[in-house]
PDB file of N, CA and C in Angstrom:
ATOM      1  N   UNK A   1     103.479  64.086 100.216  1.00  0.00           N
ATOM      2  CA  UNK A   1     103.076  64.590  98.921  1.00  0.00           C
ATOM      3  C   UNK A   1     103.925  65.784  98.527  1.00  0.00           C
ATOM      4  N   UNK A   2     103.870  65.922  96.899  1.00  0.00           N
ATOM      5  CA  UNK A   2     104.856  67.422  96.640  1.00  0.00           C
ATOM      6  C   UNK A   2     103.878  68.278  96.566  1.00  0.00           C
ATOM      7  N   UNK A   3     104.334  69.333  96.839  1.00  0.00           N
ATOM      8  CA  UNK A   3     104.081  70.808  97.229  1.00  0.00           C
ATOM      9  C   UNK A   3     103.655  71.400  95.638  1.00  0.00           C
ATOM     10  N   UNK A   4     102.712  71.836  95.223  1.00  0.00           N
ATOM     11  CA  UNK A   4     102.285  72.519  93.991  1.00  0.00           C
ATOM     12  C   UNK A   4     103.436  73.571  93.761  1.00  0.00           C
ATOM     13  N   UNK A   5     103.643  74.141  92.753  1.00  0.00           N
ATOM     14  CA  UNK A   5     104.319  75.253  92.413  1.00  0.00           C
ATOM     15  C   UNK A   5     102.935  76.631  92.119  1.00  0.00           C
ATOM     16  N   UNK A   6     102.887  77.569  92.757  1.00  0.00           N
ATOM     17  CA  UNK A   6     101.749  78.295  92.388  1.00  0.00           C
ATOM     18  C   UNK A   6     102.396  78.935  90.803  1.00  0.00           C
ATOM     19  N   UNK A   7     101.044  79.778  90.701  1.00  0.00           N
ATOM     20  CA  UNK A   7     101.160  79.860  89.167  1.00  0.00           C
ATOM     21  C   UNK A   7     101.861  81.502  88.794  1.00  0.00           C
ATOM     22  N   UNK A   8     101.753  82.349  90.085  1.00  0.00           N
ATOM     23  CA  UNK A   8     102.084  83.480  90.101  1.00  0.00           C
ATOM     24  C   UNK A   8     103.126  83.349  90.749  1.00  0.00           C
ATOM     25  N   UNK A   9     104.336  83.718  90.565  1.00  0.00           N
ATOM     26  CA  UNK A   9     105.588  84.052  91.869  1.00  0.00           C
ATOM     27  C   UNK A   9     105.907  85.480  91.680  1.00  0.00           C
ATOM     28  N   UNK A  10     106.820  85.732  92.477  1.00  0.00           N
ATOM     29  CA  UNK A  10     106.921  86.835  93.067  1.00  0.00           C
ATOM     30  C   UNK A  10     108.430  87.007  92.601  1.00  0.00           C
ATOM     31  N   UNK A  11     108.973  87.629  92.053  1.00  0.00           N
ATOM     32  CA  UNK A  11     109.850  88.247  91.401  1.00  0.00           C
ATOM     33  C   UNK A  11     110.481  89.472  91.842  1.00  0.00           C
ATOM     34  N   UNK A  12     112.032  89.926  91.687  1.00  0.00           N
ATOM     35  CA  UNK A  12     112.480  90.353  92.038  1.00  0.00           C
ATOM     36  C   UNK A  12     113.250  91.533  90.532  1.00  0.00           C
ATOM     37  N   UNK A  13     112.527  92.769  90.577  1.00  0.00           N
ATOM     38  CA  UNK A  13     113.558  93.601  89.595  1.00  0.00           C
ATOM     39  C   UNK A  13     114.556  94.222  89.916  1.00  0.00           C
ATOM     40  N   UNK A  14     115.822  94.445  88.996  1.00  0.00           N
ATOM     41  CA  UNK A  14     116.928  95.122  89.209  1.00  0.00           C
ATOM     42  C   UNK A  14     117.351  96.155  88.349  1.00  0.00           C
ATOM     43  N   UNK A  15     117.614  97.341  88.692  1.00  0.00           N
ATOM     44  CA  UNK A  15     118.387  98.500  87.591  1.00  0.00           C
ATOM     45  C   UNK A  15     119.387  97.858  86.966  1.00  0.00           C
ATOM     46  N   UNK A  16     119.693  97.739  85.658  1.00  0.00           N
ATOM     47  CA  UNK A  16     120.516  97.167  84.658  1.00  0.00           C
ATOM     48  C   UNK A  16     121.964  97.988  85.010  1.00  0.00           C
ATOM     49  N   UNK A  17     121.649  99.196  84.615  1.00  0.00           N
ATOM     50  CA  UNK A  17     122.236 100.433  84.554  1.00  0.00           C
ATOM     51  C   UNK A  17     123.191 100.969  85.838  1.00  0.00           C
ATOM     52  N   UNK A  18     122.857 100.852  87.185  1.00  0.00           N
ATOM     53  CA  UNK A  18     123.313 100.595  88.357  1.00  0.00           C
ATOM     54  C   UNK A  18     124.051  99.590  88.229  1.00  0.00           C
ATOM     55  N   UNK A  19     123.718  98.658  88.317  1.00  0.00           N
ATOM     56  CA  UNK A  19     124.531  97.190  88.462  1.00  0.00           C
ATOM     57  C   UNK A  19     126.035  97.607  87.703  1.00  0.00           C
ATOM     58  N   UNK A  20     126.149  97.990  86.077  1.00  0.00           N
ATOM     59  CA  UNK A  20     126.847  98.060  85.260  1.00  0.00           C
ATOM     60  C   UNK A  20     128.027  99.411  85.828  1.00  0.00           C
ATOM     61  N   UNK A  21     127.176 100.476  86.116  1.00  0.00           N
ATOM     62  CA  UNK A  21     128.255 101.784  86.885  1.00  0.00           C
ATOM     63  C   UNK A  21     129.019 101.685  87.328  1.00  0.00           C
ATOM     64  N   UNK A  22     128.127 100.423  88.504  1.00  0.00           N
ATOM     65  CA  UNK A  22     128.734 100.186  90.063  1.00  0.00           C
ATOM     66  C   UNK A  22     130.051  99.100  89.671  1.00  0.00           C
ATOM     67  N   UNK A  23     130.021  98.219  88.568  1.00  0.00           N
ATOM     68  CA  UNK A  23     131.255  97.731  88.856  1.00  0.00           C
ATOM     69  C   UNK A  23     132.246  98.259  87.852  1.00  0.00           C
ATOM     70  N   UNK A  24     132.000  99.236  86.827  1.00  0.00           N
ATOM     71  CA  UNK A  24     133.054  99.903  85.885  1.00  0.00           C
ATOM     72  C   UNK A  24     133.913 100.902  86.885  1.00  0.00           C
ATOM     73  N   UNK A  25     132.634 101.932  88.016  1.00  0.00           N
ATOM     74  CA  UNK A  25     133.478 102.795  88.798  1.00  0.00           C
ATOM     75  C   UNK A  25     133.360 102.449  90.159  1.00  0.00           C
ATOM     76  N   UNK A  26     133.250 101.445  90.742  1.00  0.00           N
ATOM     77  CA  UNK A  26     133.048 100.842  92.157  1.00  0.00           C
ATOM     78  C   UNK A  26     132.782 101.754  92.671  1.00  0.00           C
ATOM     79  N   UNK A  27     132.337 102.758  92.772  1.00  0.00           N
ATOM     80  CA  UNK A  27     131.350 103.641  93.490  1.00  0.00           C
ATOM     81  C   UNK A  27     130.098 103.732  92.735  1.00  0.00           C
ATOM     82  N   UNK A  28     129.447 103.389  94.400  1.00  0.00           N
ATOM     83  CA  UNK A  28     127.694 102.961  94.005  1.00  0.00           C
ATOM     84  C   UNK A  28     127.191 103.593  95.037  1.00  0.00           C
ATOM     85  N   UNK A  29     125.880 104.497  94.653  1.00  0.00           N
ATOM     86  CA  UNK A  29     125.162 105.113  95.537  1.00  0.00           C
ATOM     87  C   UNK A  29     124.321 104.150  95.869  1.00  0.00           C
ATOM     88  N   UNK A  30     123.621 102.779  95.150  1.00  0.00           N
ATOM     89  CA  UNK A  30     122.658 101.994  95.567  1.00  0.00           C
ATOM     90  C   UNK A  30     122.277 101.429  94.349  1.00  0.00           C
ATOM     91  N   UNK A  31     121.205 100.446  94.362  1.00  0.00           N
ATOM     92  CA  UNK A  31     120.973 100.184  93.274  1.00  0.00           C
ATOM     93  C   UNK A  31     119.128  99.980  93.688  1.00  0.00           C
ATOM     94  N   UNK A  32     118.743 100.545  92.482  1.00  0.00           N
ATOM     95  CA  UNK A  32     116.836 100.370  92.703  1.00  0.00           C
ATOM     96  C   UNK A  32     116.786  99.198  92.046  1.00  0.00           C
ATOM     97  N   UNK A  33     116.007  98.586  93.290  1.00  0.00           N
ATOM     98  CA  UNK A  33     114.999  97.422  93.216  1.00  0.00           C
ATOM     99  C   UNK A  33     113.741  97.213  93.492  1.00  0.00           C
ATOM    100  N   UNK A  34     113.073  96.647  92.684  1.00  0.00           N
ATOM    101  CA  UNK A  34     111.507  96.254  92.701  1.00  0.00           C
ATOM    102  C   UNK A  34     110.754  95.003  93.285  1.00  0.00           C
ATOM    103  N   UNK A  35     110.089  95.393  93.980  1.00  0.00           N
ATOM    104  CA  UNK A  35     109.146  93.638  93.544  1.00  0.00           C
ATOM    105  C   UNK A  35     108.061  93.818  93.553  1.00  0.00           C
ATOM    106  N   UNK A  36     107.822  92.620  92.681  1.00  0.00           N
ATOM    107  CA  UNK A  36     106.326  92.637  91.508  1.00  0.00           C
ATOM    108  C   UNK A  36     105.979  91.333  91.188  1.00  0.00           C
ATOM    109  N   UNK A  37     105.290  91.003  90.532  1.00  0.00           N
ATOM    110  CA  UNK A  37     104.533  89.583  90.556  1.00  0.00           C
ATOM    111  C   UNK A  37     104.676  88.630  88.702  1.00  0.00           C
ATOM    112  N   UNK A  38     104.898  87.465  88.385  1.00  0.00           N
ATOM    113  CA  UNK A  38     104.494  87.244  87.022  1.00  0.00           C
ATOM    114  C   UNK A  38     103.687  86.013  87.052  1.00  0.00           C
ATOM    115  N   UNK A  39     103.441  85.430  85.784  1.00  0.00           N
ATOM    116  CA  UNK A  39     102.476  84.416  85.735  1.00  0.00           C
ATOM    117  C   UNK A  39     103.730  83.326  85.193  1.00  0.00           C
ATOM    118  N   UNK A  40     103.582  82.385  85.610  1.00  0.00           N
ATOM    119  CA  UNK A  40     104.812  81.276  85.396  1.00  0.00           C
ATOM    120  C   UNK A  40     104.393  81.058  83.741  1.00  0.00           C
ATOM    121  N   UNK A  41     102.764  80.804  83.310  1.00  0.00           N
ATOM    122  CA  UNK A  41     102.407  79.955  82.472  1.00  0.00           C
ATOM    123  C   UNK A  41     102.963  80.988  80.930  1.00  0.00           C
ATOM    124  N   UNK A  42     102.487  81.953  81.460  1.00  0.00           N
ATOM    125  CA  UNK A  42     102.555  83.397  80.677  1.00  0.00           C
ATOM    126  C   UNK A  42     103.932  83.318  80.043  1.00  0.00           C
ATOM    127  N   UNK A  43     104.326  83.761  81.350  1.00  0.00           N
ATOM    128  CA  UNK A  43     105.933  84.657  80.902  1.00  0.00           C
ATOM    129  C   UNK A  43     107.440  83.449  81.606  1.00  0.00           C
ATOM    130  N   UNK A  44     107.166  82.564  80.899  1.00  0.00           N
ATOM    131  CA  UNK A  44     108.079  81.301  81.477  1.00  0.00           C
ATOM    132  C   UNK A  44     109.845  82.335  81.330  1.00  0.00           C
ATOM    133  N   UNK A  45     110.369  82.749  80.420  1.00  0.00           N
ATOM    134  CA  UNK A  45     111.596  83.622  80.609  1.00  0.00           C
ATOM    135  C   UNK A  45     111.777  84.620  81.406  1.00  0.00           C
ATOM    136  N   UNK A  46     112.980  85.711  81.249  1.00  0.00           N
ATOM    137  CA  UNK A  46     113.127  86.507  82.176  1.00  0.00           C
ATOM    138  C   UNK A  46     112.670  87.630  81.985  1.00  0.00           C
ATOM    139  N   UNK A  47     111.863  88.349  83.275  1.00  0.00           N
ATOM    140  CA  UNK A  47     111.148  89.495  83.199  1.00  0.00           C
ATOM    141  C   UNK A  47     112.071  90.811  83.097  1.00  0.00           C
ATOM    142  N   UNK A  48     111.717  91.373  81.962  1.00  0.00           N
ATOM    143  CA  UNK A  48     112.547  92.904  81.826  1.00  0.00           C
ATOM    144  C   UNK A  48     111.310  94.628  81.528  1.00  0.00           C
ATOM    145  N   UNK A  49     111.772  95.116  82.437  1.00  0.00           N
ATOM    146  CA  UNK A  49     110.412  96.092  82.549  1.00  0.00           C
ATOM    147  C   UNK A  49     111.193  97.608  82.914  1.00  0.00           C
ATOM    148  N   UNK A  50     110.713  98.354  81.840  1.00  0.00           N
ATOM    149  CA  UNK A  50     111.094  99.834  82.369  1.00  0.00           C
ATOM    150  C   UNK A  50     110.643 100.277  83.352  1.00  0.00           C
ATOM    151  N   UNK A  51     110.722 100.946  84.428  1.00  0.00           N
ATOM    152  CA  UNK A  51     110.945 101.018  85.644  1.00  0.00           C
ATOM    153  C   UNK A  51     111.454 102.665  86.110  1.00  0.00           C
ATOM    154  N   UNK A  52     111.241 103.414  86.838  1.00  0.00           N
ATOM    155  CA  UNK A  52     112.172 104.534  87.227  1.00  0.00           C
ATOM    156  C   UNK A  52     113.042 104.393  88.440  1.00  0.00           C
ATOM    157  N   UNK A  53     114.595 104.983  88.205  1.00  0.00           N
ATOM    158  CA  UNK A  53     115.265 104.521  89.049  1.00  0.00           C
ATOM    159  C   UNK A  53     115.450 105.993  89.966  1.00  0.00           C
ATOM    160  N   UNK A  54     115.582 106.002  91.020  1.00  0.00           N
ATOM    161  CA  UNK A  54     115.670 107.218  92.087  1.00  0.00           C
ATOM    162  C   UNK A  54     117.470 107.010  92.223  1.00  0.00           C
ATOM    163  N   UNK A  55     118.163 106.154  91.404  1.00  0.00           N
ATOM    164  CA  UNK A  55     119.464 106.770  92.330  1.00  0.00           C
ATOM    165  C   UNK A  55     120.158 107.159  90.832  1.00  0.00           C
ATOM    166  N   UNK A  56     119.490 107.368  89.264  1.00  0.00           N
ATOM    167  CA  UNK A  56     119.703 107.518  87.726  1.00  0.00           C
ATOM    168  C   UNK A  56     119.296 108.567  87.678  1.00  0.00           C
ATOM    169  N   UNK A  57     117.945 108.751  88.303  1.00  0.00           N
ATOM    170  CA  UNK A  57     116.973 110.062  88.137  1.00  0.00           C
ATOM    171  C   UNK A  57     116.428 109.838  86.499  1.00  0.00           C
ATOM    172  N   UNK A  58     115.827 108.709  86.859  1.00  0.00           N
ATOM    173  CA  UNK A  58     115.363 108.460  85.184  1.00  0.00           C
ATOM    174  C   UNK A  58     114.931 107.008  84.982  1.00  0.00           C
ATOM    175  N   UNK A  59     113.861 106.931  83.706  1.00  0.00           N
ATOM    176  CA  UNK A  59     113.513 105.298  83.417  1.00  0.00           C
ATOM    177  C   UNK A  59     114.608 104.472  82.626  1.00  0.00           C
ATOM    178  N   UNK A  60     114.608 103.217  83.267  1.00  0.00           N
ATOM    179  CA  UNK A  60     115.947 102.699  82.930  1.00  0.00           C
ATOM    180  C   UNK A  60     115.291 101.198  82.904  1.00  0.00           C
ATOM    181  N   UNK A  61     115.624 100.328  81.910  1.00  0.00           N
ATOM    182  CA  UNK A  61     115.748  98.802  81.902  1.00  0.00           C
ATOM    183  C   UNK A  61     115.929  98.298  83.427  1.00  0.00           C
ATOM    184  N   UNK A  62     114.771  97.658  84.465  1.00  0.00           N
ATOM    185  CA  UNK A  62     115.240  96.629  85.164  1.00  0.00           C
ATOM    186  C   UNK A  62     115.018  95.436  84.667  1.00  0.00           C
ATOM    187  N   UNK A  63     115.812  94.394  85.099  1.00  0.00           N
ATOM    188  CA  UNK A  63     115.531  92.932  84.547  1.00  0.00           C
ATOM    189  C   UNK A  63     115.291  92.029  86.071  1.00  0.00           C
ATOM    190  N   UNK A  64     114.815  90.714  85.699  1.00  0.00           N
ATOM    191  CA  UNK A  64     114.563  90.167  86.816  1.00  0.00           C
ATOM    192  C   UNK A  64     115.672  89.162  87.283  1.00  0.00           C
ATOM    193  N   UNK A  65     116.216  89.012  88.798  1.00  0.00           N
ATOM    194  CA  UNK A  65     117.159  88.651  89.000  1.00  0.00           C
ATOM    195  C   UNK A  65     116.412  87.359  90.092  1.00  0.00           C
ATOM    196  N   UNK A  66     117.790  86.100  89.991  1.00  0.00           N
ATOM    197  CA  UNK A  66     117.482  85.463  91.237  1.00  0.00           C
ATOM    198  C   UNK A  66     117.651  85.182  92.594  1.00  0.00           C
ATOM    199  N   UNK A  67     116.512  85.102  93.522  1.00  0.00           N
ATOM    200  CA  UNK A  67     116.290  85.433  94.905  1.00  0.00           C
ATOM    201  C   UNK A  67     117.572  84.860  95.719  1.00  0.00           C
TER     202      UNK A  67
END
C-alpha cells in the first residue's frame, strides 16, 4: 500500500539576506536557519516569514528551502 502524505510537514527556513552576501562577497559568517512546521492544505506554495537573524543582527526575510 502507499504511504499517506501527512498534512503538516516540517519545513526548513533560510536567511534571504545571508545567502545573497555570502555569494556577492564569499565571505560568510553563517547563515540562520529555522525549522518550523506548515499545513500542506493551507499554504500549498512557498513559506516566507520574518524571522531574526543572529549573524545580520536584525529581522530579515527567511524563505523556505528544499531538504
Amino acid at each position: 500500500m502507499e504511504k499517506k502524505k501527512e498534512v503538516r510537514a516540517k519545513v526548513i527556513l533560510e536567511c534571504t539576506s545571508c545567502v545573497r552576501n555570502s555569494l556577492i562577497t564569499k565571505v560568510s559568517k553563517g547563515v540562520s536557519r529555522y525549522i518550523t512546521q506548515k499545513n500542506r492544505h493551507n499554504t500549498p506554495n512557498r513559506l516566507e516569514l520574518k524571522k531574526f537573524c543572529p549573524y545580520c543582527s536584525k529581522h530579515t526575510l527567511h524563505g523556505e528551502i528544499k531538504k
